[in-house]
N, C-alpha and C. Protein backbone atom coordinates (compact mmCIF):
# COMPACT_ATOMS: atom_id res chain seq x y z
N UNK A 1 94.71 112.22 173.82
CA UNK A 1 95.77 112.78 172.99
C UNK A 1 97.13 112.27 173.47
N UNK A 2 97.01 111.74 174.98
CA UNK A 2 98.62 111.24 175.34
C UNK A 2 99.36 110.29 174.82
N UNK A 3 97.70 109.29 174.37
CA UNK A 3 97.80 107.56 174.12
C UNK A 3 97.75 108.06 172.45
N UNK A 4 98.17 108.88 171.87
CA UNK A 4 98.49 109.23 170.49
C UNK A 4 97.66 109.44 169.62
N UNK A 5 95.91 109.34 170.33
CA UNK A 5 95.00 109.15 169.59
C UNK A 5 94.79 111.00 168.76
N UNK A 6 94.51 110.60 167.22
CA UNK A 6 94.88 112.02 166.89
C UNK A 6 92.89 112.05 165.85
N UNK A 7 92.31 110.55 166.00
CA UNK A 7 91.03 110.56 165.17
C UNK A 7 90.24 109.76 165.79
N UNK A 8 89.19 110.36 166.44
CA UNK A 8 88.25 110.07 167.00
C UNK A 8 86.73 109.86 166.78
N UNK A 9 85.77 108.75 166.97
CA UNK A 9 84.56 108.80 166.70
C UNK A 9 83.88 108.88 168.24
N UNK A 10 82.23 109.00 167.74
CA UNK A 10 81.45 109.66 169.52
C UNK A 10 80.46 109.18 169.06
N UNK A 11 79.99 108.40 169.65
CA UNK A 11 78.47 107.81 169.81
C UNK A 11 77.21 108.25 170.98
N UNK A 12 76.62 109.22 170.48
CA UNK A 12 75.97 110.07 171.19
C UNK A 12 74.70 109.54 171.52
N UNK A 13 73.86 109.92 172.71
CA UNK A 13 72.69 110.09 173.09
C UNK A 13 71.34 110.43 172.52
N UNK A 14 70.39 110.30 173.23
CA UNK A 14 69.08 111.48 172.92
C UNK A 14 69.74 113.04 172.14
N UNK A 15 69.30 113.21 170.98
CA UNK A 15 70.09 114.56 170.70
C UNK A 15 68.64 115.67 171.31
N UNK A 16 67.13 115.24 172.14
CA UNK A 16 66.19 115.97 172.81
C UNK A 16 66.66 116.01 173.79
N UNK A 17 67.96 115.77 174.18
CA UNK A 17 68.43 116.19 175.46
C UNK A 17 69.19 117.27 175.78
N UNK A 18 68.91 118.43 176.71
CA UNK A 18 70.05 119.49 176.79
C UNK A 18 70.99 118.85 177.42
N UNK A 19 71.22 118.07 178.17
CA UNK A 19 72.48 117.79 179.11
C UNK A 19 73.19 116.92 178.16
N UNK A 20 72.44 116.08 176.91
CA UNK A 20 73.14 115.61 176.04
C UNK A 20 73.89 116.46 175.20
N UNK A 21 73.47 117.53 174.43
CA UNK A 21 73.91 118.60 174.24
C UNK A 21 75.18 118.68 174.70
N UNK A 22 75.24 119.53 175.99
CA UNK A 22 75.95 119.85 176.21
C UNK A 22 77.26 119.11 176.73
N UNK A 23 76.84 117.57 176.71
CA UNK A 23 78.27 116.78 176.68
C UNK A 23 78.79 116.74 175.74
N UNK A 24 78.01 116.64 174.02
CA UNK A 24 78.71 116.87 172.97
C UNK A 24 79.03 117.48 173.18
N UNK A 25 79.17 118.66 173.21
CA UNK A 25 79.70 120.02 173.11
C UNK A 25 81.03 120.43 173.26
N UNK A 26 80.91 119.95 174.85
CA UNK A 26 82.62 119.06 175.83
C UNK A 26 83.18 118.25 175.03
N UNK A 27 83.18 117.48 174.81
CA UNK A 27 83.63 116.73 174.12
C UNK A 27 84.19 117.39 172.18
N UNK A 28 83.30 117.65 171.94
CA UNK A 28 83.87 118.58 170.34
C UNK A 28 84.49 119.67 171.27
N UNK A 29 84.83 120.32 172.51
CA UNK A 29 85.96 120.93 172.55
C UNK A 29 87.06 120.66 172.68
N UNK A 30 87.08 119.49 173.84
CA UNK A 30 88.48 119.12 174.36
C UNK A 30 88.74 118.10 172.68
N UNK A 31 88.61 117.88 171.66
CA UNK A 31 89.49 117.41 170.99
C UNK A 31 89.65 118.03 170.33
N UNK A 32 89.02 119.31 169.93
CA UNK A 32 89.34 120.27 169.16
C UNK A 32 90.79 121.00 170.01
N UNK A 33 90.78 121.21 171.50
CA UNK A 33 91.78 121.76 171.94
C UNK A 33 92.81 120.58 172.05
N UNK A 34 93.02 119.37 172.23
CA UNK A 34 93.90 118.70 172.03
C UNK A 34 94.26 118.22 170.91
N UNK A 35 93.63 118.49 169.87
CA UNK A 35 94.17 118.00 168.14
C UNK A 35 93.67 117.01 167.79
N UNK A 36 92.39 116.82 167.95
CA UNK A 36 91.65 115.53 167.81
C UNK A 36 90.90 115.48 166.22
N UNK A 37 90.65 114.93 165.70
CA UNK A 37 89.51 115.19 164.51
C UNK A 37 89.01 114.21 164.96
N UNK A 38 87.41 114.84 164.78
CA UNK A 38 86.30 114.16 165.13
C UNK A 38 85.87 113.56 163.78
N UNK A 39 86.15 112.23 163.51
CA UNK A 39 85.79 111.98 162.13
C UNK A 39 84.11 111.49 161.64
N UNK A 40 84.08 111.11 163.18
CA UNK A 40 82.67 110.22 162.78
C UNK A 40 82.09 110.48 163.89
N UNK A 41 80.54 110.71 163.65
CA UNK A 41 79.28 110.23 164.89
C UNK A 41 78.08 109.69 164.62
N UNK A 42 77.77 109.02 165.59
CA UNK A 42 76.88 108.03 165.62
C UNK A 42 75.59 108.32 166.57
N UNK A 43 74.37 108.50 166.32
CA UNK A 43 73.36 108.69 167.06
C UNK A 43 73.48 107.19 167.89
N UNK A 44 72.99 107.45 168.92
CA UNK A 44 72.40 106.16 170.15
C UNK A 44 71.30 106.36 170.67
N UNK A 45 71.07 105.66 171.52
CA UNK A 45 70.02 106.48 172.49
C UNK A 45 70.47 105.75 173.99
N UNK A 46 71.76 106.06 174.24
CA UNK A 46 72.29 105.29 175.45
C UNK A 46 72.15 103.66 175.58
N UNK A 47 71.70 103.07 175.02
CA UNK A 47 71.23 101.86 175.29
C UNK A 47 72.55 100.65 174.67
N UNK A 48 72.78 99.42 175.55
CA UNK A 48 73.65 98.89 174.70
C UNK A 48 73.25 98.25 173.42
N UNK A 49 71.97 98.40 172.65
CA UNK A 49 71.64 97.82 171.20
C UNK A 49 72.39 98.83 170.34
N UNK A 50 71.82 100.28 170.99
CA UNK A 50 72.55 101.12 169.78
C UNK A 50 73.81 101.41 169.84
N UNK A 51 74.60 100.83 171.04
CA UNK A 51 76.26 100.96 170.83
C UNK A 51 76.88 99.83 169.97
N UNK A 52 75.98 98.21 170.32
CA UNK A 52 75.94 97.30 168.96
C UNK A 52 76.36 97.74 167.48
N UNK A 53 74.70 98.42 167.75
CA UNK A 53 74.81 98.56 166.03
C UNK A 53 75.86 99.69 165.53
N UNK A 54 76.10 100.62 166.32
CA UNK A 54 77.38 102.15 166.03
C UNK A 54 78.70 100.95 166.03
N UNK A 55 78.42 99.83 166.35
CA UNK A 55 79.89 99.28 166.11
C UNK A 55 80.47 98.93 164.70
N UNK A 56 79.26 98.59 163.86
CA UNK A 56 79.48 98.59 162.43
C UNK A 56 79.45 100.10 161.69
N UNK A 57 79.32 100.67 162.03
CA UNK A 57 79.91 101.88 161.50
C UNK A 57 80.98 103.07 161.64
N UNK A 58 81.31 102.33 163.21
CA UNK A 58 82.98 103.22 163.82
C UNK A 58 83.51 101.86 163.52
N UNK A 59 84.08 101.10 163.06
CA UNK A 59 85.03 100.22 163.73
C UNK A 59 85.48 99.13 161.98
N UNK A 60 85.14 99.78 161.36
CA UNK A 60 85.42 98.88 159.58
C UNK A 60 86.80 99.47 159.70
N UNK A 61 87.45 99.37 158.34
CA UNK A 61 88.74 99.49 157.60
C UNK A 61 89.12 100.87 158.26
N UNK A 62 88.50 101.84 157.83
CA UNK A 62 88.67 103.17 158.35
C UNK A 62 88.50 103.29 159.94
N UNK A 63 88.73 102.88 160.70
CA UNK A 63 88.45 102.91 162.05
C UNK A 63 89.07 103.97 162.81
N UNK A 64 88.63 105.22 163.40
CA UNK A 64 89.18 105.99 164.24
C UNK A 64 90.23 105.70 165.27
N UNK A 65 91.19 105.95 166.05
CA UNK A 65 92.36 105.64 166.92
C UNK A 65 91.80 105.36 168.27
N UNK A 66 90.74 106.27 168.30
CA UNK A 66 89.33 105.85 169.94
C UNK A 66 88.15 105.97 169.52
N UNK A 67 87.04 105.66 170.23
CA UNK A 67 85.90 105.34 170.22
C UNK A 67 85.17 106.18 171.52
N UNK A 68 84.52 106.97 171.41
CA UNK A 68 84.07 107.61 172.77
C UNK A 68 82.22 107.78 172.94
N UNK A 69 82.15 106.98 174.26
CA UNK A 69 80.59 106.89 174.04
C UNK A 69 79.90 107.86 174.92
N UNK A 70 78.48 108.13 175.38
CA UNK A 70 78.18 109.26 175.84
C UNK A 70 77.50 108.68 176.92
N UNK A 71 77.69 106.70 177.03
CA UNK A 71 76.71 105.92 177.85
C UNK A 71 77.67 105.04 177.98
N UNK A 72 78.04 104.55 179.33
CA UNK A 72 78.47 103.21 179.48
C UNK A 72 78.18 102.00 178.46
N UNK A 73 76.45 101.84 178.45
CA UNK A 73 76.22 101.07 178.10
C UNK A 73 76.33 100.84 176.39
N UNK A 74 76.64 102.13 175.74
CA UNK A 74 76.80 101.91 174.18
C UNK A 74 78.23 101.70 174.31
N UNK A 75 79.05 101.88 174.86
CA UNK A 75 80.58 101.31 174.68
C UNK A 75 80.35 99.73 175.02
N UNK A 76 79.90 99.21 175.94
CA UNK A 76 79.75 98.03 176.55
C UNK A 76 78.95 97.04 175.13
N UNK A 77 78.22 97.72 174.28
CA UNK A 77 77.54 97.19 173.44
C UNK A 77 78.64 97.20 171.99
N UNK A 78 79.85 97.87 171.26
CA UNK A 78 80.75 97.93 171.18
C UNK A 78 82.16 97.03 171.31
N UNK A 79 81.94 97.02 172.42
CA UNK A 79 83.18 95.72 173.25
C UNK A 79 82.56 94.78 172.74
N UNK A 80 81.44 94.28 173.22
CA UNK A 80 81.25 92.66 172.37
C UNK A 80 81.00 92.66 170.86
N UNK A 81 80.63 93.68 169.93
CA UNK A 81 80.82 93.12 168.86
C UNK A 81 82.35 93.46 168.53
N UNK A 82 83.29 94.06 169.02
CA UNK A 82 84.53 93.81 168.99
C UNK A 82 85.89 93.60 169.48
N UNK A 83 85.59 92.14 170.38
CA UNK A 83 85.87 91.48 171.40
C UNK A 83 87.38 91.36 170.81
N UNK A 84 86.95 90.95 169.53
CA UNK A 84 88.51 90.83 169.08
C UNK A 84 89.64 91.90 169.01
N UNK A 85 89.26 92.66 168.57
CA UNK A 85 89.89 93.83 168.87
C UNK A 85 90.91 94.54 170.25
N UNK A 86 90.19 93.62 171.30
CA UNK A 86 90.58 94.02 172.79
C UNK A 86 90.60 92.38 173.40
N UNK A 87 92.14 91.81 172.50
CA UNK A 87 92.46 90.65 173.35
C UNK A 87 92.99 90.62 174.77
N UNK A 88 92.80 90.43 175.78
CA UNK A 88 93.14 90.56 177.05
C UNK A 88 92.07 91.67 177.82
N UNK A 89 91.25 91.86 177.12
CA UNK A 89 90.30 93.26 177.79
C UNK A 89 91.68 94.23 177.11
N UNK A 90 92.84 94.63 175.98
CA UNK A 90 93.30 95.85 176.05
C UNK A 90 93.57 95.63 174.33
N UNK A 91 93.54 97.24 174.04
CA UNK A 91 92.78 98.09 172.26
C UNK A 91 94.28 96.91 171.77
N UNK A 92 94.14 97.19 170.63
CA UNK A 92 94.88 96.43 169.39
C UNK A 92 94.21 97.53 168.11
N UNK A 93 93.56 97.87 167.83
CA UNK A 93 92.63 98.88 166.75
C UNK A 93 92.34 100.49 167.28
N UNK A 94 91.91 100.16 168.33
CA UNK A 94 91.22 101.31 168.80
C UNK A 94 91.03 101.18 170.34
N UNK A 95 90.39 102.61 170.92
CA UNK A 95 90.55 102.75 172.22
C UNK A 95 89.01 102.73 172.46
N UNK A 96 88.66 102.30 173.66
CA UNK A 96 86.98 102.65 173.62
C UNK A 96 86.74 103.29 174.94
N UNK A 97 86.06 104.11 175.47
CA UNK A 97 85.93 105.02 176.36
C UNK A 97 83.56 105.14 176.60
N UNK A 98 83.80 104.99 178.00
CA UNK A 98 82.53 105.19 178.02
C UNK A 98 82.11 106.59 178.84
N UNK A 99 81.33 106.53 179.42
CA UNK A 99 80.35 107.73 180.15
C UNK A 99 79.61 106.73 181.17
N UNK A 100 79.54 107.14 182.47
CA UNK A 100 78.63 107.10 183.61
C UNK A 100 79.35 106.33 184.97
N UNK A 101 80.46 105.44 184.47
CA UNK A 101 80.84 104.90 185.27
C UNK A 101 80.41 103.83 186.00
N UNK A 102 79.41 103.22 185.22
CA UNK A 102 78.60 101.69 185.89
C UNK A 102 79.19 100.85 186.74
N UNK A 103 78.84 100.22 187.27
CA UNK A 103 79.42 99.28 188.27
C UNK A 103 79.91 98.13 187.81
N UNK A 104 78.97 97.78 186.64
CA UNK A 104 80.01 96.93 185.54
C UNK A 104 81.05 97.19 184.68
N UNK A 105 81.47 97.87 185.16
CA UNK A 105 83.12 98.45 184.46
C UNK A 105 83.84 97.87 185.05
N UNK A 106 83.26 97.44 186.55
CA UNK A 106 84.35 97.28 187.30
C UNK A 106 84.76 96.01 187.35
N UNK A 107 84.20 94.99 186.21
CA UNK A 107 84.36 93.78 186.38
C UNK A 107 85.15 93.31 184.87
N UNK A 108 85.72 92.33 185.16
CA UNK A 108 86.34 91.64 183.87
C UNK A 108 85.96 92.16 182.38
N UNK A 109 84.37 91.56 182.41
CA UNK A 109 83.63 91.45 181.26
C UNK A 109 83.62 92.75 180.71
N UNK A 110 83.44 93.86 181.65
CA UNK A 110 83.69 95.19 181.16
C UNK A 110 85.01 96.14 181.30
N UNK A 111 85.39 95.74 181.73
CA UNK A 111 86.66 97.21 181.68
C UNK A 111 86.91 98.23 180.93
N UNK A 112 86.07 99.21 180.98
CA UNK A 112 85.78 100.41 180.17
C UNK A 112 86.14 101.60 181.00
N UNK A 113 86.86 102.12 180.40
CA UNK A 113 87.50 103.74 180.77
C UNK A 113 86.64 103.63 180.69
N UNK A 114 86.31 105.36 181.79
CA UNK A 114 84.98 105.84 181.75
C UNK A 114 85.21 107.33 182.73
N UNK A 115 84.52 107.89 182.40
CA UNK A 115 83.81 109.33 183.11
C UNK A 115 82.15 108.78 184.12
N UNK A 116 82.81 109.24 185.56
CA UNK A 116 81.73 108.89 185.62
C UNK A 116 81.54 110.21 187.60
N UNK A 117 80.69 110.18 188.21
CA UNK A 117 80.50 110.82 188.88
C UNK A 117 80.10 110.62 190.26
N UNK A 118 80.22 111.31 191.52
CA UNK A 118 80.36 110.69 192.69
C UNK A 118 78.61 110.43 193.25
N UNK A 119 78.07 109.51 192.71
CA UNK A 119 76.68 109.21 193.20
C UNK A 119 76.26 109.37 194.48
N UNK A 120 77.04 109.39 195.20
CA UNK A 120 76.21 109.98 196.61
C UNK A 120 76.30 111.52 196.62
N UNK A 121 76.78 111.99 196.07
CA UNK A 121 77.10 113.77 196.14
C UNK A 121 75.76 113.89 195.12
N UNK A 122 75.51 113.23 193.67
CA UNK A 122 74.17 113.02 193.01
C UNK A 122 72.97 113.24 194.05
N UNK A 123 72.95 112.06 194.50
CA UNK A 123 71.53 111.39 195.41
C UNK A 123 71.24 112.66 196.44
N UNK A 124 72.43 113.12 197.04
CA UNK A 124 72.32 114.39 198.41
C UNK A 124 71.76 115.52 197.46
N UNK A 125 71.98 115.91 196.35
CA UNK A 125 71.46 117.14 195.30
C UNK A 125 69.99 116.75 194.89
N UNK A 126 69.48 115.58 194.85
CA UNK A 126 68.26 115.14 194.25
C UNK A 126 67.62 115.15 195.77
N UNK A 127 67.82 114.53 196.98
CA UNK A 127 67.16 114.47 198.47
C UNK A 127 67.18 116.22 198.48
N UNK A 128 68.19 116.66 197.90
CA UNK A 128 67.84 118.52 198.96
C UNK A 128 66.94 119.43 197.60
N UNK A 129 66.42 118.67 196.72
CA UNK A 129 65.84 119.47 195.86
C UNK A 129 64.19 118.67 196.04
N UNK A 130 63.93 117.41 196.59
CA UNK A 130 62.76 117.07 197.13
C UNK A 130 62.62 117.61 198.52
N UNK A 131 63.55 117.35 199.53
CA UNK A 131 63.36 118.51 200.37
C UNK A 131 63.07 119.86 200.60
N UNK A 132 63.73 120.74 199.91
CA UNK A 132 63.60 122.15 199.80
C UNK A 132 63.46 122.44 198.31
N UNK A 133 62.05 122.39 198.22
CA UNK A 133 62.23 122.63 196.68
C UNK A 133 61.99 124.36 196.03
N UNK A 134 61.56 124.85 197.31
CA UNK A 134 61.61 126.51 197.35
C UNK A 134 62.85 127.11 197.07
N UNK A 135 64.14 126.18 197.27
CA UNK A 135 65.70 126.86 197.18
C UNK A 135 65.81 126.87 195.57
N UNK A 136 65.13 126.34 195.07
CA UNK A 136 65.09 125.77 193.30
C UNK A 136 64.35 126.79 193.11
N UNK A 137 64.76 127.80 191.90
CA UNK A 137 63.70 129.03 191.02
C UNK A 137 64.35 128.90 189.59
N UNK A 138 62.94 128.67 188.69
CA UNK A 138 63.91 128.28 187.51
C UNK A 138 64.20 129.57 187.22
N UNK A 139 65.00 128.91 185.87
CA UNK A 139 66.21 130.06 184.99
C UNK A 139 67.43 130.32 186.08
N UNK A 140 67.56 129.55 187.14
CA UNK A 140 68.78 129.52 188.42
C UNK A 140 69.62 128.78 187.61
N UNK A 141 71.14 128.83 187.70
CA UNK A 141 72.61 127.81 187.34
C UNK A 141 71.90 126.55 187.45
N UNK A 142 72.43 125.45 186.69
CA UNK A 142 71.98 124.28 187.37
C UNK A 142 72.86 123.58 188.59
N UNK A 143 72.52 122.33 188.65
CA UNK A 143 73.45 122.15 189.85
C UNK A 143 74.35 121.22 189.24
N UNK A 144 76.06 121.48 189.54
CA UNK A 144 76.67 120.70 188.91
C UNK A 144 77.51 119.21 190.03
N UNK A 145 77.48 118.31 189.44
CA UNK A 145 77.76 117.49 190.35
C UNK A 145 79.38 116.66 189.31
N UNK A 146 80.79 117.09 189.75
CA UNK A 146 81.79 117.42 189.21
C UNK A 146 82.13 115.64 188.74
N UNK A 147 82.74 115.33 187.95
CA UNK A 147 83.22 114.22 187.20
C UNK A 147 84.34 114.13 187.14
N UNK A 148 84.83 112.58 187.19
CA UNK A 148 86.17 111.85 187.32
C UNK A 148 86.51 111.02 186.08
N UNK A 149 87.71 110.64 185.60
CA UNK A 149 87.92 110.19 184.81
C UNK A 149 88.27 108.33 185.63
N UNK A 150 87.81 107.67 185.17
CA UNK A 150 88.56 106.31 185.49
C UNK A 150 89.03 105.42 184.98
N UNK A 151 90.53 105.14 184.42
CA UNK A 151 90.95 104.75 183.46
C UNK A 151 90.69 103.61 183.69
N UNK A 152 90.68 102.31 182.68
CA UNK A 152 90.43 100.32 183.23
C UNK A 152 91.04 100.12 181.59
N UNK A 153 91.63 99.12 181.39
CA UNK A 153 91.72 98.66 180.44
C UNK A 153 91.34 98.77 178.75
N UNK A 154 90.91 99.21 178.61
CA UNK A 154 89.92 99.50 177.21
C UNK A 154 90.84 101.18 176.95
N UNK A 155 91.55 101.47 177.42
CA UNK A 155 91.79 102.92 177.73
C UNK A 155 93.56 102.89 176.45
């Protein structure tokens, strides 16, 4: 909402996913609380083919102000079919934003804002739940492992 974006599209995940779920969810709030209209969404299934193909349907005449994916890799699939769009690696059309924080963000070819999360704080929650798996009783909170924003170019 800072970078003026006031119409937004989301290219979503597995919708058999609860944790997918519930990132939509986040996401249809914070632009609902920052003044966003969500104009368009696009099923994926995380993969960069289906951020490809969501590129012909966010990104024609009508094109939203950002682009927000729910997978690194469907933004990354995105960027190359609209390379042009982001001369220098930066928007001219639109903004594109990913999810997970890949390690290829961190390079030229990708520079994708992104949300993504502190993987060793991950890995220590997955080692202490094969370790002690008696501390785990379902219907318990889940375990949350907190997220960063990292702005790169595409932003």
């Amino acid at each position: 909402a800072g970078k003026g974006v006031k119409r937004a599209g989301l290219v979503t995940g597995r919708s058999s996913s609860p944790m997918e779920q519930a990132r939509i969810g986040f996401y249809r709030q914070a632009f609902a609380g920052n003044g966003i209209e969500l104009v368009r969404t696009v099923q994926g299934d995380y993969s960069y083919e289906s951020g490809h193909a969501a590129a012909a349907e966010l990104t024609g005449a009508d094109c939203p102000d950002a682009v927000f994916c729910t997978s690194d890799a469907m933004a990354m699939g995105i960027l190359d079919v609209c390379r042009a769009d982001f001369p220098g690696n930066r928007p001219t059309r639109f903004r594109l934003y990913g999810f997970d924080n890949l390690s290829l963000t961190d390079f030229d070819a990708y520079p994708i804002s992104s949300i993504g999360y502190d993987k060793g704080a991950y890995v220590e929650h997955i080692v202490d739940f094969i370790a002690n798996p008696g501390d785990f009783h379902p219907g318990q909170p889940p375990v949350i492992v907190p997220t960063t924003y990292f702005p790169r170019l595409t932003a």
